[in-house]
PDB file of N, CA and C in Angstrom:
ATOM      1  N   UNK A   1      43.748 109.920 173.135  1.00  0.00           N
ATOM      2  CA  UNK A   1      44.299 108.891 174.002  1.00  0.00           C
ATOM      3  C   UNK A   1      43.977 107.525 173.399  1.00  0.00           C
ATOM      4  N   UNK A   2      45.401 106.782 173.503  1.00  0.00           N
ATOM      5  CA  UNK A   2      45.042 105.357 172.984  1.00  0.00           C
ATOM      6  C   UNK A   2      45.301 104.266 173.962  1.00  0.00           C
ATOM      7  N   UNK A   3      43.675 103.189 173.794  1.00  0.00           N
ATOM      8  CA  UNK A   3      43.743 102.404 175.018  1.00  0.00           C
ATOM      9  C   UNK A   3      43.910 100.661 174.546  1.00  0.00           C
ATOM     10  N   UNK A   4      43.925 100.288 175.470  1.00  0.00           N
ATOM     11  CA  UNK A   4      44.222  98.412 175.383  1.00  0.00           C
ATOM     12  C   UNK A   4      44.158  97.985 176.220  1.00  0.00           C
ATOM     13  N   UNK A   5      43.690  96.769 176.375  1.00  0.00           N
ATOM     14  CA  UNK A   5      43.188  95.921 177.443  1.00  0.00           C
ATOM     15  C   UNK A   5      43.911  94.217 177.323  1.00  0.00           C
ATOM     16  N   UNK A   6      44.278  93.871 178.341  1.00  0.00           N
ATOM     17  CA  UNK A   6      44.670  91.923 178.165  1.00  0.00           C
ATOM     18  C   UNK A   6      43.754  92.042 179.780  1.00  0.00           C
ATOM     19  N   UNK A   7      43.341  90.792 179.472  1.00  0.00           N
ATOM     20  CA  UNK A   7      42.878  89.779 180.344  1.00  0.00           C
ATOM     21  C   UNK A   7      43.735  88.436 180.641  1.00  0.00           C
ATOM     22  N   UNK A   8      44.581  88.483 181.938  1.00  0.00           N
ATOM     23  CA  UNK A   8      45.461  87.287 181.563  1.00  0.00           C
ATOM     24  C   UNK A   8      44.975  86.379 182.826  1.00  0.00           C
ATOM     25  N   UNK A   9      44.556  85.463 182.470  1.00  0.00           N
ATOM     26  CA  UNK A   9      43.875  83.712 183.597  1.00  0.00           C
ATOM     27  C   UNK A   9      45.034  83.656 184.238  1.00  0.00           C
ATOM     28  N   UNK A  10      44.937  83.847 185.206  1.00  0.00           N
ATOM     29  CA  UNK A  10      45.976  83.297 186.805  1.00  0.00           C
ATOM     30  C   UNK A  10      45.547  83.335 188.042  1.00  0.00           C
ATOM     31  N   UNK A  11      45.845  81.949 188.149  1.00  0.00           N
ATOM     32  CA  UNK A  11      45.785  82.028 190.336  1.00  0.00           C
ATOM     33  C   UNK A  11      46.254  83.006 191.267  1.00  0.00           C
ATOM     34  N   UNK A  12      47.523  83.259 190.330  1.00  0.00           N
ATOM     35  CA  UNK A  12      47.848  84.414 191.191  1.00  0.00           C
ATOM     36  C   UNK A  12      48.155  86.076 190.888  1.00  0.00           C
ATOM     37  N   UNK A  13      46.917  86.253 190.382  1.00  0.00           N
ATOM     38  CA  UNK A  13      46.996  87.952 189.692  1.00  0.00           C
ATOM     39  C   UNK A  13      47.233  88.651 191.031  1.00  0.00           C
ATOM     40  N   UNK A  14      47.060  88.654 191.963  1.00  0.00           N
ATOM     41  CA  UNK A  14      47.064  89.702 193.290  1.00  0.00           C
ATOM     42  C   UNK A  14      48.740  89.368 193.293  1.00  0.00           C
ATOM     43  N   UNK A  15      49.320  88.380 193.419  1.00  0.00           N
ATOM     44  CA  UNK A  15      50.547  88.517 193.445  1.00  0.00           C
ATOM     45  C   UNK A  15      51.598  89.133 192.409  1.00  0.00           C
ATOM     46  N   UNK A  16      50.980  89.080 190.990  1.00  0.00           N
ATOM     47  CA  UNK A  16      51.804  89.921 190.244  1.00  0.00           C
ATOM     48  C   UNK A  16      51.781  90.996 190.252  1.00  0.00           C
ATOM     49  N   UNK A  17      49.705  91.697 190.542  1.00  0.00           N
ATOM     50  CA  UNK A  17      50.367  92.960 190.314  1.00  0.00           C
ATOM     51  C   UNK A  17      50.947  93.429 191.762  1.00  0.00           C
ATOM     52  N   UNK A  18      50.927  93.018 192.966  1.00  0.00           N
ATOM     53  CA  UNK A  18      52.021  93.760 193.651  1.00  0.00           C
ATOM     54  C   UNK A  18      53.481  93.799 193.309  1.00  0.00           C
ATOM     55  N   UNK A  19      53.495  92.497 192.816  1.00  0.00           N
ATOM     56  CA  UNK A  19      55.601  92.385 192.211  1.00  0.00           C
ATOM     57  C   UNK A  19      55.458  93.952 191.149  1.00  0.00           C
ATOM     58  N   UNK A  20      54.528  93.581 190.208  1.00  0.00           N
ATOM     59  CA  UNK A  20      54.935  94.882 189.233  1.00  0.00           C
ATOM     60  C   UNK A  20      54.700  95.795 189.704  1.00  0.00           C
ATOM     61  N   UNK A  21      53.809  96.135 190.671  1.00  0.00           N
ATOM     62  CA  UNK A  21      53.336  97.655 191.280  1.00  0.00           C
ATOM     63  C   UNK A  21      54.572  97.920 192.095  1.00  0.00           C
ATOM     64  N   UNK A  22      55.078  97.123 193.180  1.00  0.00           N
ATOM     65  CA  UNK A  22      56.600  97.155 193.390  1.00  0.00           C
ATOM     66  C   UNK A  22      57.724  97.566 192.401  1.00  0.00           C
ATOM     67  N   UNK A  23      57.898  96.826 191.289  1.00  0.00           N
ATOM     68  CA  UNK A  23      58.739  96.972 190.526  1.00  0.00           C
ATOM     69  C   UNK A  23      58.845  98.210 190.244  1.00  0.00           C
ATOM     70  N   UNK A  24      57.863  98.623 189.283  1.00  0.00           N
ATOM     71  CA  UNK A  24      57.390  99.846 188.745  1.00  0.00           C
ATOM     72  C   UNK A  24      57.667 101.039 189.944  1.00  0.00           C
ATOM     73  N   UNK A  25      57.509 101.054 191.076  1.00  0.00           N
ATOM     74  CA  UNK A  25      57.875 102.057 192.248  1.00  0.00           C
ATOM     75  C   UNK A  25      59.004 102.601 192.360  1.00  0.00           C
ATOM     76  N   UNK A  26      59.985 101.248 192.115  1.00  0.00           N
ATOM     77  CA  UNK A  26      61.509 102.169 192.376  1.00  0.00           C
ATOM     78  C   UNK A  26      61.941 103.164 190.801  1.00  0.00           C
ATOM     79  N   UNK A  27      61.107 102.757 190.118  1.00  0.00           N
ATOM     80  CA  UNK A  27      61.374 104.319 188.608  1.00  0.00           C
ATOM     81  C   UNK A  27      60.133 105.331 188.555  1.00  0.00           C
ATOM     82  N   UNK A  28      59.210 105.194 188.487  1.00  0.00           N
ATOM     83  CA  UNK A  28      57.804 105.842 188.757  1.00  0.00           C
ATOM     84  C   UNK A  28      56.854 105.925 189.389  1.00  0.00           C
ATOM     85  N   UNK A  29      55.827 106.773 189.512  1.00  0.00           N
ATOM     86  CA  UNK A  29      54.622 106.845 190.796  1.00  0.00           C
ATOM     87  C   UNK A  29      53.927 105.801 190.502  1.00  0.00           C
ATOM     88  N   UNK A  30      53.751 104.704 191.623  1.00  0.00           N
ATOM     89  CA  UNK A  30      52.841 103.842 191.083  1.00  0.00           C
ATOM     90  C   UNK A  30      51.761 104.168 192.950  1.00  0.00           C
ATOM     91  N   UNK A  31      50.766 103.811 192.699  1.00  0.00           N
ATOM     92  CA  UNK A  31      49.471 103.428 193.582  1.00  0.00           C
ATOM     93  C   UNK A  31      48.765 102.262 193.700  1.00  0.00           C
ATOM     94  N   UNK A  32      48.885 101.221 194.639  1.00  0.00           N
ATOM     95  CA  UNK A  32      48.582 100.371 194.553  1.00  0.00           C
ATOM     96  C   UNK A  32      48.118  99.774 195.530  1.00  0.00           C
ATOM     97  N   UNK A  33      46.791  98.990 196.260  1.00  0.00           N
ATOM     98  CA  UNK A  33      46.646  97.863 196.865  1.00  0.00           C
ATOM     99  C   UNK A  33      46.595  96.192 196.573  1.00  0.00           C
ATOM    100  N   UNK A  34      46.257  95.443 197.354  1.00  0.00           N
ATOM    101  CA  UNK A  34      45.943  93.854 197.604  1.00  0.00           C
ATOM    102  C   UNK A  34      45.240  93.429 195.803  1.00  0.00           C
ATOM    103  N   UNK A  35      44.245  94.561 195.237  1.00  0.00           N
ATOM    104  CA  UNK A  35      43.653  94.040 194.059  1.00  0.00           C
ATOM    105  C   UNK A  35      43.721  95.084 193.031  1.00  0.00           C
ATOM    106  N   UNK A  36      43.640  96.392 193.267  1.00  0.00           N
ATOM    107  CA  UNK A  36      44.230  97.376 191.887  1.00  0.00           C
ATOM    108  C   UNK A  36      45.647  97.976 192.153  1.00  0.00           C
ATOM    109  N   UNK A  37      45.806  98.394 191.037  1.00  0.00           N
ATOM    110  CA  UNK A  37      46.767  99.227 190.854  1.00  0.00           C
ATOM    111  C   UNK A  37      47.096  99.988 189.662  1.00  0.00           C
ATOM    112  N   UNK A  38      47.610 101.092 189.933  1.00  0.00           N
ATOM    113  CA  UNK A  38      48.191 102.096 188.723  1.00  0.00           C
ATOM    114  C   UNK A  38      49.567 102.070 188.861  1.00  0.00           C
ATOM    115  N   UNK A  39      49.932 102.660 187.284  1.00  0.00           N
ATOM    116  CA  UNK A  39      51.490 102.619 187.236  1.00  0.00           C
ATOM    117  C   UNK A  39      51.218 103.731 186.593  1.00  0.00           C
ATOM    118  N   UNK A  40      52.345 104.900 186.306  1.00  0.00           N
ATOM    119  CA  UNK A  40      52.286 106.310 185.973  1.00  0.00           C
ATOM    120  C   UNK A  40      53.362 106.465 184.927  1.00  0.00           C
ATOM    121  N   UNK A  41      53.521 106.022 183.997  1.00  0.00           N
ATOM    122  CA  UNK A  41      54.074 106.542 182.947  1.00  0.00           C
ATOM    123  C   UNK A  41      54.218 107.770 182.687  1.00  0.00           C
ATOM    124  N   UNK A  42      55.887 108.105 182.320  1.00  0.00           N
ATOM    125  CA  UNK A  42      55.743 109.711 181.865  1.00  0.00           C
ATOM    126  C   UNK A  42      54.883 109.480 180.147  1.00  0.00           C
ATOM    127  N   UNK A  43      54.980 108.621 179.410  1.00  0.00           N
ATOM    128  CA  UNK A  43      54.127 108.199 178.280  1.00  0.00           C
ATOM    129  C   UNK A  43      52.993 107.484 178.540  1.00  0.00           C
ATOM    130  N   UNK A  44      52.394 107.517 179.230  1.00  0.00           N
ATOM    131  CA  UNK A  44      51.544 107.015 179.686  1.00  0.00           C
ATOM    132  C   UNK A  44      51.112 106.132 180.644  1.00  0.00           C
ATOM    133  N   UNK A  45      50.105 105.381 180.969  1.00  0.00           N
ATOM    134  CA  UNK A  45      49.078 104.792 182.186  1.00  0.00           C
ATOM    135  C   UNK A  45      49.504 103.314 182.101  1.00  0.00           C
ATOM    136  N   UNK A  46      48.951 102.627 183.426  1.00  0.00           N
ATOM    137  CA  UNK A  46      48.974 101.003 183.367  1.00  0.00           C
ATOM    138  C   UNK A  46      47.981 101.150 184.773  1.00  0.00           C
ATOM    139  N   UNK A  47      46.256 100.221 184.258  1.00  0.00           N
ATOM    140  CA  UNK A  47      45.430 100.617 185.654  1.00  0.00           C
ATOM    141  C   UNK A  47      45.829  98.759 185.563  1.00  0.00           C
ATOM    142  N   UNK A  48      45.856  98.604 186.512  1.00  0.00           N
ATOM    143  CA  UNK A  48      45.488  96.682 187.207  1.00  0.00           C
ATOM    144  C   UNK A  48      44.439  96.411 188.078  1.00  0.00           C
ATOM    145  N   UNK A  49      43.917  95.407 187.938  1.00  0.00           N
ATOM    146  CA  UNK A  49      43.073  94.738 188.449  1.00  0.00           C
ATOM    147  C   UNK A  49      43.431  93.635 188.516  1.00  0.00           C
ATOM    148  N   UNK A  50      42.813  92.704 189.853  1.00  0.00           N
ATOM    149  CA  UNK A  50      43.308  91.812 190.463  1.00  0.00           C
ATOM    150  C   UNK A  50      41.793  90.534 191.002  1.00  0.00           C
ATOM    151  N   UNK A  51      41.539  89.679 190.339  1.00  0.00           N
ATOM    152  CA  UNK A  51      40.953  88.414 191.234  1.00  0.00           C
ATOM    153  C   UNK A  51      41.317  87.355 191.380  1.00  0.00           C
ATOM    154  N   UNK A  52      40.428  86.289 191.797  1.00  0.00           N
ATOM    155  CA  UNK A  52      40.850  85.150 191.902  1.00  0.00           C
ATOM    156  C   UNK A  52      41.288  84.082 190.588  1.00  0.00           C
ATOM    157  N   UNK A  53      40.373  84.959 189.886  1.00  0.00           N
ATOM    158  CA  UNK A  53      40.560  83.753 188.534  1.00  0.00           C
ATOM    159  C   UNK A  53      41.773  85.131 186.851  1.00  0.00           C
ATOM    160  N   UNK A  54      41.860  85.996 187.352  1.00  0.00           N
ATOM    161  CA  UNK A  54      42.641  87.004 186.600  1.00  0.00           C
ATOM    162  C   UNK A  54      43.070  88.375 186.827  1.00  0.00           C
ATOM    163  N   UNK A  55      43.634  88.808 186.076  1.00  0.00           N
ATOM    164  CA  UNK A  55      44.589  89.831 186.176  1.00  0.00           C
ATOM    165  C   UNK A  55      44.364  90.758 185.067  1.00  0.00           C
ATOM    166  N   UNK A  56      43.790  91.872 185.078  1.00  0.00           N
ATOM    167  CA  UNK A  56      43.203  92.863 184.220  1.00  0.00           C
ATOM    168  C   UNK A  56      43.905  93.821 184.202  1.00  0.00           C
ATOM    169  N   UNK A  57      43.986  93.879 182.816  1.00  0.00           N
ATOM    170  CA  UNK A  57      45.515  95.035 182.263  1.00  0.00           C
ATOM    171  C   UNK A  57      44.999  95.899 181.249  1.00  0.00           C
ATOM    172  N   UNK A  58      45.093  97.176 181.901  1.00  0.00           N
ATOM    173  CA  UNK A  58      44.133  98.575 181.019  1.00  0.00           C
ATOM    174  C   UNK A  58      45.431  99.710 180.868  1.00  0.00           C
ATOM    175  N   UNK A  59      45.624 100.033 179.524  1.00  0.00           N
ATOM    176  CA  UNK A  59      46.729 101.034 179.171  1.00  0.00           C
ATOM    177  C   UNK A  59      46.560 101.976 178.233  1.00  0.00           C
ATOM    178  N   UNK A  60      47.260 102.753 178.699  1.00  0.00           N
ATOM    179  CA  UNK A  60      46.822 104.106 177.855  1.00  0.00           C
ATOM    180  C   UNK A  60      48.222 104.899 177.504  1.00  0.00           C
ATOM    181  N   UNK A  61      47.667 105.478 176.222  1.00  0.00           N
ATOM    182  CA  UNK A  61      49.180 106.397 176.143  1.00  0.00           C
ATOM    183  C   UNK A  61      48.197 107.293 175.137  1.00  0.00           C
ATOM    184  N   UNK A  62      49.470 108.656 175.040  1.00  0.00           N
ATOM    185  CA  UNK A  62      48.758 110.005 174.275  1.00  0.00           C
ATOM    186  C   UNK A  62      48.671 109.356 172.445  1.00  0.00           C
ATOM    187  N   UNK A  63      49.422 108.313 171.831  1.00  0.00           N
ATOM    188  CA  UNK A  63      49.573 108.266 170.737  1.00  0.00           C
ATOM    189  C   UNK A  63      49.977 106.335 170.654  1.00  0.00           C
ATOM    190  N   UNK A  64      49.839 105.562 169.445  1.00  0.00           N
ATOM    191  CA  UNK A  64      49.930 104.660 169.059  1.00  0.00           C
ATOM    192  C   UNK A  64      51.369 104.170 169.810  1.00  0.00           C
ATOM    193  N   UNK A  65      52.556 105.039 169.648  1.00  0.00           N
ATOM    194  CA  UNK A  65      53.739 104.705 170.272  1.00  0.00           C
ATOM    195  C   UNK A  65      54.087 104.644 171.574  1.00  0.00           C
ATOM    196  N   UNK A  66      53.180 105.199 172.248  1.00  0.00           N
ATOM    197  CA  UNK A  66      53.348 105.668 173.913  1.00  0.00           C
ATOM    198  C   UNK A  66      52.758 104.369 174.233  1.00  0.00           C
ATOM    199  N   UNK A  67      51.708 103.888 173.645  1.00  0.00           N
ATOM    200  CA  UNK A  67      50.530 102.876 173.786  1.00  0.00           C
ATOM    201  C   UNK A  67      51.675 101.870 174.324  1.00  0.00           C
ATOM    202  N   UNK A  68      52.271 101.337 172.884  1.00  0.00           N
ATOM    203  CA  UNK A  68      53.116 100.196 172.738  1.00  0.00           C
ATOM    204  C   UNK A  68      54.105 100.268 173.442  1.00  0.00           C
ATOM    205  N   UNK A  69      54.520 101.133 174.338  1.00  0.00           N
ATOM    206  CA  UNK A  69      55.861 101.421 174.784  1.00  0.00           C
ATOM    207  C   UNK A  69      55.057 100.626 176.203  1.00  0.00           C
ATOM    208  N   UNK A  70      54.319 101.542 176.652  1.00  0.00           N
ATOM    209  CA  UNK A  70      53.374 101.018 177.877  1.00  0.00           C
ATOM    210  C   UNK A  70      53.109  98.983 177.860  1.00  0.00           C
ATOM    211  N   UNK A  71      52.304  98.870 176.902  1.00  0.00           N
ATOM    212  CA  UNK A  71      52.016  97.350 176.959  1.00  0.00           C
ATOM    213  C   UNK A  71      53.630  96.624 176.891  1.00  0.00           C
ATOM    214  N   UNK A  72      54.162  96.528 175.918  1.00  0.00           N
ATOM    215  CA  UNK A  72      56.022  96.418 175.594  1.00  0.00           C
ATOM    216  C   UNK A  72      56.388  96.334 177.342  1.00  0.00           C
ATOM    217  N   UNK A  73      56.273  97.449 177.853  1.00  0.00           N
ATOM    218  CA  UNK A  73      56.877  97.275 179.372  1.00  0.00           C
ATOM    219  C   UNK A  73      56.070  96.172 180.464  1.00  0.00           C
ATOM    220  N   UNK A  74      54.875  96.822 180.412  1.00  0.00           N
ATOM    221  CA  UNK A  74      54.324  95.527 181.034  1.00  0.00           C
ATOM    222  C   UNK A  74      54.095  94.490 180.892  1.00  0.00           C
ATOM    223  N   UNK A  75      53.693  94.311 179.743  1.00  0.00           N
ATOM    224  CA  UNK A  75      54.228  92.468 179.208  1.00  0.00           C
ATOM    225  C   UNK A  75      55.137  92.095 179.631  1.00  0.00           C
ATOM    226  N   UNK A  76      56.877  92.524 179.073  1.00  0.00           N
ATOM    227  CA  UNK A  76      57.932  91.909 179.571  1.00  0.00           C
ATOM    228  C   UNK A  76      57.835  91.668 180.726  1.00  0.00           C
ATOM    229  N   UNK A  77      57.603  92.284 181.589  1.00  0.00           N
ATOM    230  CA  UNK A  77      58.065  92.647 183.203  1.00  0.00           C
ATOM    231  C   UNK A  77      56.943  91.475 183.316  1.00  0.00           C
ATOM    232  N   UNK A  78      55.796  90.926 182.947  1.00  0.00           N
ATOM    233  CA  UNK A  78      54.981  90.108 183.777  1.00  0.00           C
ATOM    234  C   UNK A  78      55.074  88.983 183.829  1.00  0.00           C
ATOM    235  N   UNK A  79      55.709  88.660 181.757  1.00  0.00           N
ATOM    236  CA  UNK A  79      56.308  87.741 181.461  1.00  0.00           C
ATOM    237  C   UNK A  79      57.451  87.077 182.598  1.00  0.00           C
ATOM    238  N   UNK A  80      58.351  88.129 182.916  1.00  0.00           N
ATOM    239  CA  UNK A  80      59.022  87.419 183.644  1.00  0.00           C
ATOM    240  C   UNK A  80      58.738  87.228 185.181  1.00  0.00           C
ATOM    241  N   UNK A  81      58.080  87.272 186.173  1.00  0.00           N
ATOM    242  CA  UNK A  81      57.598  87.371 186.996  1.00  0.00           C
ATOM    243  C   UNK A  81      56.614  86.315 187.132  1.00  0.00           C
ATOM    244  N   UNK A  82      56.162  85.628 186.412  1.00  0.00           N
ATOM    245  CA  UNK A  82      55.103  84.868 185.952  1.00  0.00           C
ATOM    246  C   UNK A  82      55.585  83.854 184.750  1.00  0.00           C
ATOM    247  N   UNK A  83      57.278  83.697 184.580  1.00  0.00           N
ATOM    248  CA  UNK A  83      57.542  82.656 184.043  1.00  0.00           C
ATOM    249  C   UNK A  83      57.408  81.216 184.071  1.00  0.00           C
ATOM    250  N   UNK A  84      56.885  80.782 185.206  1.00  0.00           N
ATOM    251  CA  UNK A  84      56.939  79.485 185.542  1.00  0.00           C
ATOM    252  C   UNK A  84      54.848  78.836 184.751  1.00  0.00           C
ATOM    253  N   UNK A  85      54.659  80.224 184.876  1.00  0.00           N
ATOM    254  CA  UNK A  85      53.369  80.102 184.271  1.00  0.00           C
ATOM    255  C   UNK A  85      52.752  79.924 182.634  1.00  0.00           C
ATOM    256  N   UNK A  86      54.045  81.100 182.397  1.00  0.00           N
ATOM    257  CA  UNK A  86      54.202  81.286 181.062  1.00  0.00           C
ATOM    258  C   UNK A  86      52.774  81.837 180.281  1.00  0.00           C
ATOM    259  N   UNK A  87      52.145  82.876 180.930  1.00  0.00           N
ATOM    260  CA  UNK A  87      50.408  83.147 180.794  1.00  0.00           C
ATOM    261  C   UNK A  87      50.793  83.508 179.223  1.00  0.00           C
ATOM    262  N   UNK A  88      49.599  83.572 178.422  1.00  0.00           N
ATOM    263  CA  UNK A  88      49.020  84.333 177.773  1.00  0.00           C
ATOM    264  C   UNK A  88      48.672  85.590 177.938  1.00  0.00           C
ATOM    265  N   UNK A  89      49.202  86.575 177.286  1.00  0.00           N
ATOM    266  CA  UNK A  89      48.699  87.876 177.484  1.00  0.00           C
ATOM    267  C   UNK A  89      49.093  88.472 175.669  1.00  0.00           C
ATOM    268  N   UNK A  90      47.193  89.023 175.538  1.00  0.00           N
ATOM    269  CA  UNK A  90      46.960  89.387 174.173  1.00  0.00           C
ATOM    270  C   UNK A  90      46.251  90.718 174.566  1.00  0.00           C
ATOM    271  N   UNK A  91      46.594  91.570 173.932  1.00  0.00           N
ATOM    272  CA  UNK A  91      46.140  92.868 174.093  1.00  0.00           C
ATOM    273  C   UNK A  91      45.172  93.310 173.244  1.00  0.00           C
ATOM    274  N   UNK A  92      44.305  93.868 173.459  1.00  0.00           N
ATOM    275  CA  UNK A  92      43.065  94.222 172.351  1.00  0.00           C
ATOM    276  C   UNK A  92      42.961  95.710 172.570  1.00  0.00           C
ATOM    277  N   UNK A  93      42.480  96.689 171.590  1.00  0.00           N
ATOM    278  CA  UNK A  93      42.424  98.181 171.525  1.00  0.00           C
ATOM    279  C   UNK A  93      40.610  98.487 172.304  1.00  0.00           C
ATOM    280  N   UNK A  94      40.799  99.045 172.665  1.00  0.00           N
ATOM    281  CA  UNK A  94      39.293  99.671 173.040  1.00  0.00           C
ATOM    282  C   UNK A  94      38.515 100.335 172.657  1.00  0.00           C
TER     283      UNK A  94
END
């Protein structure tokens, strides 16, 4: 299993990850409250975490490609959701 982590600074991480834990619902199992959440990839995982000062992004896939497919999706999707913010989000391996 291959993992990665971003840490992205925002006021409002509780609000994205419900938009994406939403999002993510109407195609796959996602689980989610007010401050975590999972997303269920048939290629793999997306766990979230949620505070006041960030938004913690943990992903997993069976192989290097599943990995990137996973981060690839959630980036975009946060990117846009969080355009007005325009965060930083850098992914590091674990």
């Amino acid at each position: 299993m291959t993992r990665s982590q971003a840490q992205v600074q925002t006021p409002n991480a509780g609000r994205y990850l419900i938009q994406l834990c939403k999002h993510f619902a109407h195609k796959i199992e996602v689980e989610y409250d007010a401050h975590n959440g999972q997303a269920n990839f048939v290629f793999g995982t997306c766990s979230m975490r949620a505070d006041e000062t960030q938004l913690i992004l943990q992903c997993s896939g069976d192989d290097e490609t599943a990995l990137m497919r996973v981060q690839d999706i959630v980036h975009k999707h946060l990117e846009g959701f969080a355009f007005r913010e325009k965060p930083t989000i850098v992914w590091t391996r674990q």
